[in-house]
PDB file of N, CA and C in Angstrom:
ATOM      1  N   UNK A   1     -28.064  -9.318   0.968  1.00  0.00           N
ATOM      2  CA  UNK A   1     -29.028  -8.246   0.860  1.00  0.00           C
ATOM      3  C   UNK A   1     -28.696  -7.169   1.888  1.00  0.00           C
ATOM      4  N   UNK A   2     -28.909  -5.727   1.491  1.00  0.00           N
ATOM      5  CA  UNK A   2     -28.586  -4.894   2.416  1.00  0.00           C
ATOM      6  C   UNK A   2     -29.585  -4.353   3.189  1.00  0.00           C
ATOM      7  N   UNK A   3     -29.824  -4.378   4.630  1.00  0.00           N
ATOM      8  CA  UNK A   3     -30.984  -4.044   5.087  1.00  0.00           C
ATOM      9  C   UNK A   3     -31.353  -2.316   4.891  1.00  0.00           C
ATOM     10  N   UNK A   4     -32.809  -2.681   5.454  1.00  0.00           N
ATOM     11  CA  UNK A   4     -33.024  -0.973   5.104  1.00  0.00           C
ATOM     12  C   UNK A   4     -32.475   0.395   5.876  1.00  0.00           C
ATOM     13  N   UNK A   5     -32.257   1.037   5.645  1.00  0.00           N
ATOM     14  CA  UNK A   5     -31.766   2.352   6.359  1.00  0.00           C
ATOM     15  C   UNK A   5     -32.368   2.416   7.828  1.00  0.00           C
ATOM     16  N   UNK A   6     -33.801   2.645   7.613  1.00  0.00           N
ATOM     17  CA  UNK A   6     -34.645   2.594   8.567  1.00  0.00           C
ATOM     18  C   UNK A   6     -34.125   1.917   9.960  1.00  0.00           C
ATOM     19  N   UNK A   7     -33.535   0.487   9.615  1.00  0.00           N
ATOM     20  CA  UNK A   7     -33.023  -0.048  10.823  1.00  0.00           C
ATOM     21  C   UNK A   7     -32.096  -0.303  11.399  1.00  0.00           C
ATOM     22  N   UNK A   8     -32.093  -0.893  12.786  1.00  0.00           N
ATOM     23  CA  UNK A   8     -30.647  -0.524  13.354  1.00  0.00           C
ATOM     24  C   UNK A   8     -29.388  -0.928  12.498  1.00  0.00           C
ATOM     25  N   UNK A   9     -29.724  -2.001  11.539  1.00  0.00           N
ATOM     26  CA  UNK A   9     -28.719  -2.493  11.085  1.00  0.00           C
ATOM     27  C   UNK A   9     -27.967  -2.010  10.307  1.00  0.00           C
ATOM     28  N   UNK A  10     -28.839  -1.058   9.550  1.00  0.00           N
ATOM     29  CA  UNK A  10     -29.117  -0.016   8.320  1.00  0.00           C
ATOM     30  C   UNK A  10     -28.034   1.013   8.733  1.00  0.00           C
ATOM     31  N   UNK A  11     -28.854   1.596   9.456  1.00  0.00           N
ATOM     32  CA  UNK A  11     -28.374   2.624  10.691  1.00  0.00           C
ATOM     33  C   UNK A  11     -26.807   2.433  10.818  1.00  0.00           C
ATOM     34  N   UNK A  12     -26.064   1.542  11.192  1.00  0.00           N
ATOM     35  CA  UNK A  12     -24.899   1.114  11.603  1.00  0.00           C
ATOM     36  C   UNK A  12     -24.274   0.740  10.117  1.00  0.00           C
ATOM     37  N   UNK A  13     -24.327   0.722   9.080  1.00  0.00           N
ATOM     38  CA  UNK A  13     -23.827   0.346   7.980  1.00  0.00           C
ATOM     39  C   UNK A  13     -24.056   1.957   7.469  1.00  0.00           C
ATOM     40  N   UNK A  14     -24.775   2.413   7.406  1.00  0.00           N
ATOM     41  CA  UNK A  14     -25.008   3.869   6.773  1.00  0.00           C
ATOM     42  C   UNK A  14     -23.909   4.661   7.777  1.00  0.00           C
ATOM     43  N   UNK A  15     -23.719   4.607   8.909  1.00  0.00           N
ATOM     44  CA  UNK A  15     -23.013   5.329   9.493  1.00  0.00           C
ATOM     45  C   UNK A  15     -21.700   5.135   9.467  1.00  0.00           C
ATOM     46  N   UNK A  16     -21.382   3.589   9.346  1.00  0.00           N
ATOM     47  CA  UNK A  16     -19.727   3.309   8.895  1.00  0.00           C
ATOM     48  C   UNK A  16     -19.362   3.699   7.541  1.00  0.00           C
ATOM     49  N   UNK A  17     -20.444   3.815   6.472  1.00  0.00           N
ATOM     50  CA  UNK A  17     -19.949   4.274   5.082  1.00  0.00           C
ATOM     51  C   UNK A  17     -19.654   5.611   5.440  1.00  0.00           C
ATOM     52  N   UNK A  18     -20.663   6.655   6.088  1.00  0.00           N
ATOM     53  CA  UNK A  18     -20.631   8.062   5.802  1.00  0.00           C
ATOM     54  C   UNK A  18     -19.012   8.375   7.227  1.00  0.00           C
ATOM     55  N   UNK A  19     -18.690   7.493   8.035  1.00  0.00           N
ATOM     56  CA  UNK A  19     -17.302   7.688   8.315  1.00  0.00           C
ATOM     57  C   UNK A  19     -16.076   7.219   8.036  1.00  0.00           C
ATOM     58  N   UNK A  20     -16.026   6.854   6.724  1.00  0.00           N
ATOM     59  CA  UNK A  20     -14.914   6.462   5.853  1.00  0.00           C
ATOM     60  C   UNK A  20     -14.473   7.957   5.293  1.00  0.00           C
ATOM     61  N   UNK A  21     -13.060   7.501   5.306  1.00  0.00           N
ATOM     62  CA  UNK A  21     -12.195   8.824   4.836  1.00  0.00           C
ATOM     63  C   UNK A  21     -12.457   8.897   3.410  1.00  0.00           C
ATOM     64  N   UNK A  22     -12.897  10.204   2.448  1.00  0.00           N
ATOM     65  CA  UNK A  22     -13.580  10.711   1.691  1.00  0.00           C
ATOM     66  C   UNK A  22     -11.654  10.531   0.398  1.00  0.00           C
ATOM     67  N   UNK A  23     -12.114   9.782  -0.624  1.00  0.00           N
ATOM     68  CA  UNK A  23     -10.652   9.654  -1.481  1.00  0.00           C
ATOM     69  C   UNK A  23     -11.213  11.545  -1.847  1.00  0.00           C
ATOM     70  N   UNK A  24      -9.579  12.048  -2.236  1.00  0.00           N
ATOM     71  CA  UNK A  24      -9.713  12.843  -2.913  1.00  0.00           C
ATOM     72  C   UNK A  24      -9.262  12.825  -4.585  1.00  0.00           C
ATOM     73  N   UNK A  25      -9.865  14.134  -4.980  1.00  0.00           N
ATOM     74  CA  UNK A  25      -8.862  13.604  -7.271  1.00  0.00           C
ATOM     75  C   UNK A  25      -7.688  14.370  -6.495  1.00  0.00           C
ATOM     76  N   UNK A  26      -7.095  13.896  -7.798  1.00  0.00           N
ATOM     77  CA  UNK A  26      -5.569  14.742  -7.372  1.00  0.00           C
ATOM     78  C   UNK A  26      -5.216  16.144  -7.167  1.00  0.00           C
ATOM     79  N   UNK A  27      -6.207  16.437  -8.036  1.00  0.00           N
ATOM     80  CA  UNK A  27      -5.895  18.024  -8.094  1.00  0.00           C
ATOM     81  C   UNK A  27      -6.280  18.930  -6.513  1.00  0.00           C
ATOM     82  N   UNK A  28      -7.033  18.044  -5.446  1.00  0.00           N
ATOM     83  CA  UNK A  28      -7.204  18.464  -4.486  1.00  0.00           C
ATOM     84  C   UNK A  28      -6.020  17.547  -3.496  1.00  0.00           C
ATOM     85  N   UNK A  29      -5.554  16.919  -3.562  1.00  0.00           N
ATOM     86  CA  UNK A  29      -4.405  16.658  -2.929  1.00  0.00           C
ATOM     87  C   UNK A  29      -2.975  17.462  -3.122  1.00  0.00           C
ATOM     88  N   UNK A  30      -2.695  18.037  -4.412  1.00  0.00           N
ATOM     89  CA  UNK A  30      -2.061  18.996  -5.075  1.00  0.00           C
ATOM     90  C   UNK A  30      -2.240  20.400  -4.336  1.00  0.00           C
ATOM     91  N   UNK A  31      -3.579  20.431  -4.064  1.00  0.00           N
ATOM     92  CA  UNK A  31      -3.465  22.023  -3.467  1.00  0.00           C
ATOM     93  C   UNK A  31      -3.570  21.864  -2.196  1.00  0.00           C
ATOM     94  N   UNK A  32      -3.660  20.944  -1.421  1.00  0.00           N
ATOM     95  CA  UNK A  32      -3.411  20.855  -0.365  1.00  0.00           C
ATOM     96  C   UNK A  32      -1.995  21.231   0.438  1.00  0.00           C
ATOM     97  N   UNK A  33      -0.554  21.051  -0.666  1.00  0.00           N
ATOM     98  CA  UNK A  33       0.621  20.889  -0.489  1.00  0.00           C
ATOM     99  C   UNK A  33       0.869  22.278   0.097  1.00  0.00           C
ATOM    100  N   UNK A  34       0.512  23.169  -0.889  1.00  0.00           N
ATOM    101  CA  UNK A  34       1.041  24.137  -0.212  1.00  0.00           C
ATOM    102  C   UNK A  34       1.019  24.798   1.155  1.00  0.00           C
ATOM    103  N   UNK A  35      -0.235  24.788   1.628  1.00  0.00           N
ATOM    104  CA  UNK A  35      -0.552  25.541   3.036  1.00  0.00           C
ATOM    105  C   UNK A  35       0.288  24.746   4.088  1.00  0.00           C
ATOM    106  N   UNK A  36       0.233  23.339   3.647  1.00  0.00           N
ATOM    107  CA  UNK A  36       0.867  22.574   4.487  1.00  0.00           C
ATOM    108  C   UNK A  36       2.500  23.243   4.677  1.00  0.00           C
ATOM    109  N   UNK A  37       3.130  22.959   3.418  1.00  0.00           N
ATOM    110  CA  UNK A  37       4.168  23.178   3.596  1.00  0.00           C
ATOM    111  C   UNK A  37       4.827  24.161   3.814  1.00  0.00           C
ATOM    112  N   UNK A  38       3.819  25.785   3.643  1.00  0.00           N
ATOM    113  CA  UNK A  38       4.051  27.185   4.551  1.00  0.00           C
ATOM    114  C   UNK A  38       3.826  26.994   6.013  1.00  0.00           C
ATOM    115  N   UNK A  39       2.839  25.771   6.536  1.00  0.00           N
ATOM    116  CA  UNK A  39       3.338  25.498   8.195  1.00  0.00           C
ATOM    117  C   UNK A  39       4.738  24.841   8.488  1.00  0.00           C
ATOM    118  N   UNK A  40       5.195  24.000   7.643  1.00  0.00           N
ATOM    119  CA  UNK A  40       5.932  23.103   7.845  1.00  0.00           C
ATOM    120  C   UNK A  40       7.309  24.539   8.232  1.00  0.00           C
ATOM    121  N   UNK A  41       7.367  25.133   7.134  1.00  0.00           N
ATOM    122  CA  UNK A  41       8.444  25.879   7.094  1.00  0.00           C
ATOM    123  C   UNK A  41       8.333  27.186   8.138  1.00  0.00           C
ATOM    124  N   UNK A  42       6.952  27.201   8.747  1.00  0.00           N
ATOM    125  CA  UNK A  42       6.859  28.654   9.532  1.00  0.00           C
ATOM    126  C   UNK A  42       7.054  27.855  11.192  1.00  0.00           C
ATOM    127  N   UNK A  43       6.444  26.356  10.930  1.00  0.00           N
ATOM    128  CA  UNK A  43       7.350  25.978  12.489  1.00  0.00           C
ATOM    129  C   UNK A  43       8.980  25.644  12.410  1.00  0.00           C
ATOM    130  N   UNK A  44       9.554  25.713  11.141  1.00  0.00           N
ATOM    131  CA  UNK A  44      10.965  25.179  11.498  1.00  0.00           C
ATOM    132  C   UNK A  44      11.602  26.447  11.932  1.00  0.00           C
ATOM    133  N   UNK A  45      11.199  27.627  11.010  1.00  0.00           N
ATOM    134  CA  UNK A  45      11.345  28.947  11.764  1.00  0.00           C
ATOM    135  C   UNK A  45      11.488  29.368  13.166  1.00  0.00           C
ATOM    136  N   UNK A  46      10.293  28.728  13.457  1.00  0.00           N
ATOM    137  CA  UNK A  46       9.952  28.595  15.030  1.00  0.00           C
ATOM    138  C   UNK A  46      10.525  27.720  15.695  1.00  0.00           C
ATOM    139  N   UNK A  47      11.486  27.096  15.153  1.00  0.00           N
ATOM    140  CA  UNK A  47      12.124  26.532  16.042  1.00  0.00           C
ATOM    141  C   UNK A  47      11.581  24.792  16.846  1.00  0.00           C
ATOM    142  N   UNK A  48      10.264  24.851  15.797  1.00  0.00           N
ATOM    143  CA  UNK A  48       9.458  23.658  16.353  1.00  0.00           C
ATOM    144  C   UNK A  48       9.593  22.558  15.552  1.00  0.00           C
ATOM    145  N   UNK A  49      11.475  22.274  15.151  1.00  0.00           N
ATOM    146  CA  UNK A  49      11.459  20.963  14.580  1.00  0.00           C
ATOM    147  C   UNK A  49      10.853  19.887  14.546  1.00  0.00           C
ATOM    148  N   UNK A  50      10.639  19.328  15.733  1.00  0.00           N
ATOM    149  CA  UNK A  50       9.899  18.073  15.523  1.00  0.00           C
ATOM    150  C   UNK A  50       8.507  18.209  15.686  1.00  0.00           C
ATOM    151  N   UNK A  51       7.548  18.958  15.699  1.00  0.00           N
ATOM    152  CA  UNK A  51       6.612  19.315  14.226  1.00  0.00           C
ATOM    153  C   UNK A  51       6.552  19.862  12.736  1.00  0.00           C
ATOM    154  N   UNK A  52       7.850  20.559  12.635  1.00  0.00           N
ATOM    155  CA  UNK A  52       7.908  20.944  11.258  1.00  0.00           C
ATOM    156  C   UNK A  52       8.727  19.249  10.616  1.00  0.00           C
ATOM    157  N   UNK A  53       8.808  18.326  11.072  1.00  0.00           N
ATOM    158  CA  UNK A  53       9.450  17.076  10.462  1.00  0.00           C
ATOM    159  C   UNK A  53       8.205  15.969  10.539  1.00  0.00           C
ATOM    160  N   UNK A  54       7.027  16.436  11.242  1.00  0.00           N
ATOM    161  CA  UNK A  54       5.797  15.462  11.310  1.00  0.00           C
ATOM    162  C   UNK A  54       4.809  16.066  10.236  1.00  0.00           C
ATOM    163  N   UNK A  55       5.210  17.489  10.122  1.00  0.00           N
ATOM    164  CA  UNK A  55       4.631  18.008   8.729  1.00  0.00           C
ATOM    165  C   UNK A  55       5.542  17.875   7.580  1.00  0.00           C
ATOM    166  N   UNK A  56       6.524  17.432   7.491  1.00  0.00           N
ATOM    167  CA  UNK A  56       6.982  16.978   6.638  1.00  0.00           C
ATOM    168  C   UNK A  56       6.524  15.893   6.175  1.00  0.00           C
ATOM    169  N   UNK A  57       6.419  14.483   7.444  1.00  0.00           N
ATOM    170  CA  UNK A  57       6.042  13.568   6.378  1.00  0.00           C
ATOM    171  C   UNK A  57       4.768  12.995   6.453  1.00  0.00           C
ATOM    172  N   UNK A  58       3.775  14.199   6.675  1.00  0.00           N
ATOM    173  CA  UNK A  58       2.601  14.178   6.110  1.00  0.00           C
ATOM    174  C   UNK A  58       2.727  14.709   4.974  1.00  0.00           C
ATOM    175  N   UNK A  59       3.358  15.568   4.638  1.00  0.00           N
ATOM    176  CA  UNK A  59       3.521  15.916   2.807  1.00  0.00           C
ATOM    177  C   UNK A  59       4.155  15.173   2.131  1.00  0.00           C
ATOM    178  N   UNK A  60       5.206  13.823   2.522  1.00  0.00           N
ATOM    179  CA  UNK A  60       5.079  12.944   1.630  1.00  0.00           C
ATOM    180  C   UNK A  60       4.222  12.357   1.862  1.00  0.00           C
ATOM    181  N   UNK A  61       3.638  11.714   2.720  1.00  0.00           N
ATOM    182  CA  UNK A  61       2.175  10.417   2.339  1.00  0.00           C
ATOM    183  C   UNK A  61       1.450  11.623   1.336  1.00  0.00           C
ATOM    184  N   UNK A  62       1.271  12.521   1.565  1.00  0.00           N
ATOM    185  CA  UNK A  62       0.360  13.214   0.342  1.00  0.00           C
ATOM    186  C   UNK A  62       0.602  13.284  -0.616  1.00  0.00           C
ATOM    187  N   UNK A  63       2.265  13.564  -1.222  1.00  0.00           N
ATOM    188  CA  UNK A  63       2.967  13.255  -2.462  1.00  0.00           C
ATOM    189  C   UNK A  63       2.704  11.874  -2.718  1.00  0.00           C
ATOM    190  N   UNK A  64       3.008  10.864  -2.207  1.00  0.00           N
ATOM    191  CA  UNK A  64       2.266   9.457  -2.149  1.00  0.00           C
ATOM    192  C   UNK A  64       1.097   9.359  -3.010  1.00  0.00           C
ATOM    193  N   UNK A  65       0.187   9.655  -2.170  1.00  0.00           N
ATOM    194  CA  UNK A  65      -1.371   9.355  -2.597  1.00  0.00           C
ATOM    195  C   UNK A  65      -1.154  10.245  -3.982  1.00  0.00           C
ATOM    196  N   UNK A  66      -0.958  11.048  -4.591  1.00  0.00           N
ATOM    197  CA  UNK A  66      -0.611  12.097  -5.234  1.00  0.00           C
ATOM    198  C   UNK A  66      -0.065  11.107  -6.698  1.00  0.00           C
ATOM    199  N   UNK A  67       1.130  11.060  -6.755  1.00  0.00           N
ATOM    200  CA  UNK A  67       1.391   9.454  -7.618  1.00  0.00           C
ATOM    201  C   UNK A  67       0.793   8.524  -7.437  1.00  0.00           C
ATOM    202  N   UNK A  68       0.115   7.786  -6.681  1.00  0.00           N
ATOM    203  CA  UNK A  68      -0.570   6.717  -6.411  1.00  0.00           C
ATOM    204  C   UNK A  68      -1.497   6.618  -7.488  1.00  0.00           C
ATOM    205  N   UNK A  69      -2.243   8.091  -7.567  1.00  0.00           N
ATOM    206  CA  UNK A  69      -3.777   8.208  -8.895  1.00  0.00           C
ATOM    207  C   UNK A  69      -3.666   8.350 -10.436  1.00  0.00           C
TER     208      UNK A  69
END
């Protein structure tokens, strides 16, 4: 049984659901790609390889999740 909101227990179960990472549909993982990958390419510009290669492979785990759905 799930206790009520009202209490602490509640309280602490309501608050671990509402801080779970939110799934997205695809089509918002899709548009996510791009902005990303105009940073990716405006730090390699800059000369800030090894962040433009940590934004890299955050755009594959996103291509990932992306096929995954």
């Amino acid at each position: 049984m799930t206790p009520p909101a009202s209490s602490p227990a509640g309280n602490a179960v309501l608050n671990k659901i509402t801080s779970m990472p939110k799934l997205e549909m695809p089509s918002n993982v899709g548009g996510s790609l791009l902005p990303i990958g105009a940073k990716m390419y405006q730090l390699a510009r800059d000369l800030e390889f090894e962040a433009a290669a940590q934004t890299r492979d955050e755009i594959g785990k996103l291509r990932e999740r992306l096929l995954a759905v």
